[in-house]
PDB file of N, CA and C in Angstrom:
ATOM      1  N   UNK A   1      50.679 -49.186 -54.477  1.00  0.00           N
ATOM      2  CA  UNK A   1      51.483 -48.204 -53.798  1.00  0.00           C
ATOM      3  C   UNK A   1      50.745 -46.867 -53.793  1.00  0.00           C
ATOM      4  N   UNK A   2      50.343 -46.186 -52.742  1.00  0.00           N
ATOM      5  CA  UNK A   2      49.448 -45.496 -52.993  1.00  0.00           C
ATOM      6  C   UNK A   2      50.547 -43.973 -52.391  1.00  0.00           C
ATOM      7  N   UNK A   3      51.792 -43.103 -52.926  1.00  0.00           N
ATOM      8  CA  UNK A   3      52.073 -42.504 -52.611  1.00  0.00           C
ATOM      9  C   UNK A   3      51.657 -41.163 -51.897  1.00  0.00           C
ATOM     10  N   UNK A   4      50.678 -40.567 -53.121  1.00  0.00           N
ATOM     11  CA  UNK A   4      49.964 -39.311 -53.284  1.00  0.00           C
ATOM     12  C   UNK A   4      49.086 -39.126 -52.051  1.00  0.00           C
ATOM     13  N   UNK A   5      48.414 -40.265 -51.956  1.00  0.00           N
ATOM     14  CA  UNK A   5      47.235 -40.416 -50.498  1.00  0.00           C
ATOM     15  C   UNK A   5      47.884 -40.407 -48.975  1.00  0.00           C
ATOM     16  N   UNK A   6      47.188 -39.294 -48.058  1.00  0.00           N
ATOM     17  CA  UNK A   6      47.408 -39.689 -47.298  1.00  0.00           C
ATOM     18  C   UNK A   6      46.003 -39.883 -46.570  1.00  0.00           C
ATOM     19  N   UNK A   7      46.293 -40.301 -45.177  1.00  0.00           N
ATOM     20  CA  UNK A   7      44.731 -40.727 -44.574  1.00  0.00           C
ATOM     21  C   UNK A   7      44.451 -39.965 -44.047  1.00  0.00           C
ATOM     22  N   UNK A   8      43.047 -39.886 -43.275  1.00  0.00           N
ATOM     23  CA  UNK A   8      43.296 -38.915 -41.859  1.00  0.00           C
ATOM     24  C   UNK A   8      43.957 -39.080 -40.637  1.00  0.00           C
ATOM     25  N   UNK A   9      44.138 -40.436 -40.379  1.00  0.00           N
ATOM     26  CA  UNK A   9      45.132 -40.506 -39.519  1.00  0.00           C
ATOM     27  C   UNK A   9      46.675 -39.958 -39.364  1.00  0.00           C
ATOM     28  N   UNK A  10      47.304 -40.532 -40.547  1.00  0.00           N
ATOM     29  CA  UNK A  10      48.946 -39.772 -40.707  1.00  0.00           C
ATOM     30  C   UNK A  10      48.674 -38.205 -40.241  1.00  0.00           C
ATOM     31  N   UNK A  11      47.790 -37.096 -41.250  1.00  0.00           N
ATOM     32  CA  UNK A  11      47.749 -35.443 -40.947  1.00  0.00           C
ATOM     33  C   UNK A  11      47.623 -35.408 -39.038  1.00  0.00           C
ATOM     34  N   UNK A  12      46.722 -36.568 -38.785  1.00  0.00           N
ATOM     35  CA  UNK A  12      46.438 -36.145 -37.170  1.00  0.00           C
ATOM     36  C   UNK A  12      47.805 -36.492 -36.638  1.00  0.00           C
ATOM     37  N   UNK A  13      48.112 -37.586 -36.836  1.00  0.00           N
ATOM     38  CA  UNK A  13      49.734 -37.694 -35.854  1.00  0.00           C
ATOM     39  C   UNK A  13      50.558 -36.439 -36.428  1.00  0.00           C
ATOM     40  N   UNK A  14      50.977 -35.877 -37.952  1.00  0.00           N
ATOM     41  CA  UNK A  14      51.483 -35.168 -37.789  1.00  0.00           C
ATOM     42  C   UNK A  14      51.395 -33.551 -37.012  1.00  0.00           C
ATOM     43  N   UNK A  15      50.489 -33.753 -37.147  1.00  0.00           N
ATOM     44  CA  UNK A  15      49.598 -32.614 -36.264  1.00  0.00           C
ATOM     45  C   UNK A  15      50.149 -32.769 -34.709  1.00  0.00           C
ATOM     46  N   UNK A  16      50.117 -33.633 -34.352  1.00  0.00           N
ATOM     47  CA  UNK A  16      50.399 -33.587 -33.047  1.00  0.00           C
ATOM     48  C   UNK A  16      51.124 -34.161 -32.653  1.00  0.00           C
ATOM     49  N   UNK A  17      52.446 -34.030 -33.105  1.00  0.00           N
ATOM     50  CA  UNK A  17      54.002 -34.227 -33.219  1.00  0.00           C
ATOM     51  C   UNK A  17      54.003 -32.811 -33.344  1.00  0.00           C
ATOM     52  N   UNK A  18      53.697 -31.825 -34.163  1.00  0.00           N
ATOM     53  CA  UNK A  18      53.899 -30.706 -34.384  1.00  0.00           C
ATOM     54  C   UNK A  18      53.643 -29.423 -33.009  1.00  0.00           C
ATOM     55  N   UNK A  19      52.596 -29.849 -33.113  1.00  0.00           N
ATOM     56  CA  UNK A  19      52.040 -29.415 -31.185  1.00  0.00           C
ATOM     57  C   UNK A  19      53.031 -29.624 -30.178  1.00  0.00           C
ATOM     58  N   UNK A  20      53.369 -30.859 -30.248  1.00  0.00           N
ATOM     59  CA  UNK A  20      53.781 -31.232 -28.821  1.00  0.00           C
ATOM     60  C   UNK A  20      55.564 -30.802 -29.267  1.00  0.00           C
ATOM     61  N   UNK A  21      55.623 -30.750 -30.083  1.00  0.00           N
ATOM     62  CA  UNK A  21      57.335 -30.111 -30.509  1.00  0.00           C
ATOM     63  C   UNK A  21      57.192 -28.345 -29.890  1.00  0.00           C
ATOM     64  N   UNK A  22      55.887 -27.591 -30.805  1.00  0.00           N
ATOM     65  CA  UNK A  22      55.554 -26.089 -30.542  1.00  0.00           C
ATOM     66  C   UNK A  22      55.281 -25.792 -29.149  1.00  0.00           C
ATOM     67  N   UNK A  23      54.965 -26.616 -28.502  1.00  0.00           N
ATOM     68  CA  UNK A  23      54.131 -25.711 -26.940  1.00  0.00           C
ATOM     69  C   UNK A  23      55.865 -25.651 -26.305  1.00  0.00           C
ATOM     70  N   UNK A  24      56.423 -26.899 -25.951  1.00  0.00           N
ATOM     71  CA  UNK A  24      57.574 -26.229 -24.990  1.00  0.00           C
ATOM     72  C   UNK A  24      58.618 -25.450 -25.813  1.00  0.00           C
ATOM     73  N   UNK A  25      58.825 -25.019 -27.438  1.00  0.00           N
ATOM     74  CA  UNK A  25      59.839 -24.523 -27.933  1.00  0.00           C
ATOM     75  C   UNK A  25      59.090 -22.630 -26.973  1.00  0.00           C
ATOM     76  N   UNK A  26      57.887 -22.900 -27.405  1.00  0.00           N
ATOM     77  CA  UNK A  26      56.977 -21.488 -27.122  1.00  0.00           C
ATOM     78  C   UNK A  26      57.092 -21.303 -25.364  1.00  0.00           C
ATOM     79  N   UNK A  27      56.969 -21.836 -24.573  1.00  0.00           N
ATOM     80  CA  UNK A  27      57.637 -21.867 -23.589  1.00  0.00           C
ATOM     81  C   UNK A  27      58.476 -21.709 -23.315  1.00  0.00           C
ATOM     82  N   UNK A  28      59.792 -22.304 -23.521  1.00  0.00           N
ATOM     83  CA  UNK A  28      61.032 -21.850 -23.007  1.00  0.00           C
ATOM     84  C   UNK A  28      61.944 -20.573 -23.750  1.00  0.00           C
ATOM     85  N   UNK A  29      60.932 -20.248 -25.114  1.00  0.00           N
ATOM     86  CA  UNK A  29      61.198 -19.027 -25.695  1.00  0.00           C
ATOM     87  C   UNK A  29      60.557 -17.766 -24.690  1.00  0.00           C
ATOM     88  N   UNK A  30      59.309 -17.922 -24.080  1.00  0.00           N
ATOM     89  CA  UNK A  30      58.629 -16.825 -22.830  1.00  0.00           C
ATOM     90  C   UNK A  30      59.679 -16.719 -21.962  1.00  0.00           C
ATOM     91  N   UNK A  31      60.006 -18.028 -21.100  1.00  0.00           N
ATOM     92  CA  UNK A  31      60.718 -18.002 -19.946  1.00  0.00           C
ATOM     93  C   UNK A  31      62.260 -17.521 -20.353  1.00  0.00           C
ATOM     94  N   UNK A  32      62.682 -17.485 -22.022  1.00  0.00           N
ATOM     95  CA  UNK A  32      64.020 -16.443 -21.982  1.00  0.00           C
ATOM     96  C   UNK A  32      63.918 -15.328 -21.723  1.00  0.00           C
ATOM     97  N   UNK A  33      62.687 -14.546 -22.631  1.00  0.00           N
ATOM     98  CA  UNK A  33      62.446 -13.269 -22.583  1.00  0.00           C
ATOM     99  C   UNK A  33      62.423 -12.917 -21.298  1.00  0.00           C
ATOM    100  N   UNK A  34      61.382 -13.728 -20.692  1.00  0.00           N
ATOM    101  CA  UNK A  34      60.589 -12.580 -19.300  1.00  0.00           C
ATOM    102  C   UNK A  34      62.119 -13.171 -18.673  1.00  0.00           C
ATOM    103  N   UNK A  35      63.315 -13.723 -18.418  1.00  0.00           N
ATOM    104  CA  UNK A  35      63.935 -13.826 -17.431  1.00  0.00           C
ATOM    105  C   UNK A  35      65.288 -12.738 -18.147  1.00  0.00           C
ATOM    106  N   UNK A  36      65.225 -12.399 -19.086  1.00  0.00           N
ATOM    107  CA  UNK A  36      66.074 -11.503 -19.556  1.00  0.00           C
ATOM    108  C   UNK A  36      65.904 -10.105 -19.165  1.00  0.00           C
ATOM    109  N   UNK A  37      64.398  -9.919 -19.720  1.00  0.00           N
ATOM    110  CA  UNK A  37      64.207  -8.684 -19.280  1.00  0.00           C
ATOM    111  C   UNK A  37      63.788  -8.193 -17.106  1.00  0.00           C
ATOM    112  N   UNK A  38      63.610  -9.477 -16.733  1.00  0.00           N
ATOM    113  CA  UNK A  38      63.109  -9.356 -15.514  1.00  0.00           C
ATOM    114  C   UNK A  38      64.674  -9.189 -14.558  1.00  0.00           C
ATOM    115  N   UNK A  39      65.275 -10.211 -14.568  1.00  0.00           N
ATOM    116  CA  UNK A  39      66.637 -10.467 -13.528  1.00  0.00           C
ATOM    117  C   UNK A  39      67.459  -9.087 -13.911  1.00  0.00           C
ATOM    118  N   UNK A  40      68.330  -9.381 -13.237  1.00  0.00           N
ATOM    119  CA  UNK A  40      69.325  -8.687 -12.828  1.00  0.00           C
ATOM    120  C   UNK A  40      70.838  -8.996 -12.898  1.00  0.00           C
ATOM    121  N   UNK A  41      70.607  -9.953 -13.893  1.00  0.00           N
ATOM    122  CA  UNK A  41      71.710 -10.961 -14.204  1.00  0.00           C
ATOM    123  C   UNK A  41      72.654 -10.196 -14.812  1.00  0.00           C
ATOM    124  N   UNK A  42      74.239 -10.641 -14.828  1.00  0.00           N
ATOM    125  CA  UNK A  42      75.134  -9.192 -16.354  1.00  0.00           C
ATOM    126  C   UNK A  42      75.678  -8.317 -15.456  1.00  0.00           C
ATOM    127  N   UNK A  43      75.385  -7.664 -14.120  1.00  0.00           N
ATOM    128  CA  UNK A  43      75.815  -6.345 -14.035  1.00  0.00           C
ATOM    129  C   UNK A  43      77.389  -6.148 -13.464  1.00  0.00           C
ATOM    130  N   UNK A  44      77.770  -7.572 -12.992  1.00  0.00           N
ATOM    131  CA  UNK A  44      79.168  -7.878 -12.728  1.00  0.00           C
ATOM    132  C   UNK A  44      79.183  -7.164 -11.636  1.00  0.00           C
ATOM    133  N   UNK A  45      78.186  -6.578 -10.804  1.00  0.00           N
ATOM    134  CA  UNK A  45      78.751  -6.623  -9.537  1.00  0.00           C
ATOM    135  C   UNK A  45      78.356  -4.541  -9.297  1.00  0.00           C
ATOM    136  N   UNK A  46      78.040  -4.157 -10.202  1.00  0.00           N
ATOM    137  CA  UNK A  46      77.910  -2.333 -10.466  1.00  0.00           C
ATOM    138  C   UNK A  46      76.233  -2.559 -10.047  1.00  0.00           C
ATOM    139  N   UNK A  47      76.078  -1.929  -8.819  1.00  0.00           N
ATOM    140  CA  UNK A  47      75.156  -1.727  -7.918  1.00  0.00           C
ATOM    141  C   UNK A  47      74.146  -0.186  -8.541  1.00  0.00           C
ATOM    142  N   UNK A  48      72.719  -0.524  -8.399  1.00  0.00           N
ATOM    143  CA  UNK A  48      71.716   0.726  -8.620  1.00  0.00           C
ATOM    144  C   UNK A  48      72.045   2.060  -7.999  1.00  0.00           C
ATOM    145  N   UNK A  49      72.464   1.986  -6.979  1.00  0.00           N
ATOM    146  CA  UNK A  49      72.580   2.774  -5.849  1.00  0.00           C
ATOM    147  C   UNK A  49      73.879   3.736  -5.862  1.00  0.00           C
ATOM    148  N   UNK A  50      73.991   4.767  -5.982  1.00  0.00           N
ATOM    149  CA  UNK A  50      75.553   5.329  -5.969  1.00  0.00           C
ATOM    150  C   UNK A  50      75.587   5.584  -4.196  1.00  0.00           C
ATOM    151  N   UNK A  51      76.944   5.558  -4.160  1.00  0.00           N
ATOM    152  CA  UNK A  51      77.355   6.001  -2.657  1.00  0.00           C
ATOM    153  C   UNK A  51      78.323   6.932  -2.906  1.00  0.00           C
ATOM    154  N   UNK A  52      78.602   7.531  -2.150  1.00  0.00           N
ATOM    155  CA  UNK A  52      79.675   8.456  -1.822  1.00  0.00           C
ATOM    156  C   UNK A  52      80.935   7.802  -0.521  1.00  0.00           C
ATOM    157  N   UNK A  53      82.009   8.212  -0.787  1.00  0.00           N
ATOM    158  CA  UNK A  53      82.494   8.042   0.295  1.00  0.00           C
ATOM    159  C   UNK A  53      82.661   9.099   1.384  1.00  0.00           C
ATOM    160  N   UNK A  54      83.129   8.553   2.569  1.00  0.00           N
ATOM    161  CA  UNK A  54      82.872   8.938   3.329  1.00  0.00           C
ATOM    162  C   UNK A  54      84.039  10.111   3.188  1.00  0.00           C
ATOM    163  N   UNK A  55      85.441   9.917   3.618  1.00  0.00           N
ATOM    164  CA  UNK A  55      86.220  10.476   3.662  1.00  0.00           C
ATOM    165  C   UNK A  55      86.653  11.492   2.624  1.00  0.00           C
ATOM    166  N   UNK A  56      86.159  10.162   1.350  1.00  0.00           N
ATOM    167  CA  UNK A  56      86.984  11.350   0.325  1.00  0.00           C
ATOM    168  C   UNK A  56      85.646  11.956  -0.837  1.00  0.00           C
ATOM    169  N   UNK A  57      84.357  11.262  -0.741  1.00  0.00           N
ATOM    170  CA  UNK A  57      83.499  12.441  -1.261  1.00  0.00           C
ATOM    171  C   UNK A  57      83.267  11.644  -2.554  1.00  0.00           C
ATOM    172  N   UNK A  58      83.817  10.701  -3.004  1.00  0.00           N
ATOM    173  CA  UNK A  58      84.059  10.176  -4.012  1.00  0.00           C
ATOM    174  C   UNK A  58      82.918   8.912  -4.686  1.00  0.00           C
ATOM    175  N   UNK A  59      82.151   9.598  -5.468  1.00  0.00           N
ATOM    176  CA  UNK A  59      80.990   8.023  -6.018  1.00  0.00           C
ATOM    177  C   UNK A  59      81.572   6.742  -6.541  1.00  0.00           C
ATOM    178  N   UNK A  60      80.780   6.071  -5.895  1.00  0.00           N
ATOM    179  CA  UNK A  60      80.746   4.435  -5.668  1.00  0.00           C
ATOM    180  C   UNK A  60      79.473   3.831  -6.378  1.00  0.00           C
ATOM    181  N   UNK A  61      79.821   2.982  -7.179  1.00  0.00           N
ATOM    182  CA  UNK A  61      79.155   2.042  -7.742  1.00  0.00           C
ATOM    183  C   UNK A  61      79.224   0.508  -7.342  1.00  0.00           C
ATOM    184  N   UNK A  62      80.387   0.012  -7.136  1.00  0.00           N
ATOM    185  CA  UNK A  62      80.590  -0.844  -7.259  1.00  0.00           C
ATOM    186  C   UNK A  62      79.897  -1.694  -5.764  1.00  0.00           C
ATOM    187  N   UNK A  63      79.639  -3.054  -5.704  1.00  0.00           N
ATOM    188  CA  UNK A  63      79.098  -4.099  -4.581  1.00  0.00           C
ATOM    189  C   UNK A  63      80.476  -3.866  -4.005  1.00  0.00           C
ATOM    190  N   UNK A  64      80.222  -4.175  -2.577  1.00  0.00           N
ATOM    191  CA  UNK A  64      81.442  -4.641  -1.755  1.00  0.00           C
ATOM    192  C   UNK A  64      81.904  -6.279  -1.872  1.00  0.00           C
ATOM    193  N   UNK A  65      80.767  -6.708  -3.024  1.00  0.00           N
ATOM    194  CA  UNK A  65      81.567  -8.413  -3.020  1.00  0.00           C
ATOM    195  C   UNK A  65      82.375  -8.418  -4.195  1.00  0.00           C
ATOM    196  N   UNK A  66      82.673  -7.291  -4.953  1.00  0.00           N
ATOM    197  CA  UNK A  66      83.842  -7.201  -5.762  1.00  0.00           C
ATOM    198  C   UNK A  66      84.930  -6.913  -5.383  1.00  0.00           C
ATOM    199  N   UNK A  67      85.132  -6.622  -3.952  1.00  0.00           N
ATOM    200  CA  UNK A  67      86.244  -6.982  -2.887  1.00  0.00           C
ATOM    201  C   UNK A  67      87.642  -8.141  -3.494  1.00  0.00           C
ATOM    202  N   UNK A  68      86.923  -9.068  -3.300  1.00  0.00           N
ATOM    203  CA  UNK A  68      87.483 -10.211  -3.607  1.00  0.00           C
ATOM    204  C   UNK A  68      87.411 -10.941  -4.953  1.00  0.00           C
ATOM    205  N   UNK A  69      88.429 -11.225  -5.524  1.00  0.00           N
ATOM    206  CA  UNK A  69      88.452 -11.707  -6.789  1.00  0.00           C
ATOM    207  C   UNK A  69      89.204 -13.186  -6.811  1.00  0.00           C
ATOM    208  N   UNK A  70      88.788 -14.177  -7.822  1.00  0.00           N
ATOM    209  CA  UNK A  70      88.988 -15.409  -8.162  1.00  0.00           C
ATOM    210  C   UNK A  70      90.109 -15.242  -8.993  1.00  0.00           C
ATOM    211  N   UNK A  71      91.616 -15.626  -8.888  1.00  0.00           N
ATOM    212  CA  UNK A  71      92.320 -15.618  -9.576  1.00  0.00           C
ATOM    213  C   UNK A  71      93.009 -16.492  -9.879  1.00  0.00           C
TER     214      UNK A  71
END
């Protein structure tokens, strides 16, 4: 029973079980960041742009597709 020993084979498979687990965790950890910080996702609808209205002078934030609501 040779517990203590291992070969070089076992370290290489574990090795690359380990790899192939790390590259897409490291990947889809990039593609959170850069899509967190990149999109525009969250803002519920409150637009970059202020407007004024017309009539009454009054700033606007909001999209006109918050018009309509799901109830």
């Amino acid at each position: 029973m040779q517990t203590g020993i291992l070969h070089i084979g076992e370290k290489m498979v574990d090795g690359v079980i380990l790899v192939a687990v790390m590259i897409p965790v490291f990947i889809a950890i990039c593609q959170m960041i850069i899509s967190v910080t990149i999109s525009e996702g969250g803002t519920k609808g409150i637009s970059k742009d202020v407007y004024y209205g017309r009539k009454t002078g009054k700033q606007y934030t909001a999209d006109k597709s918050r018009e309509h609501h799901i109830v």
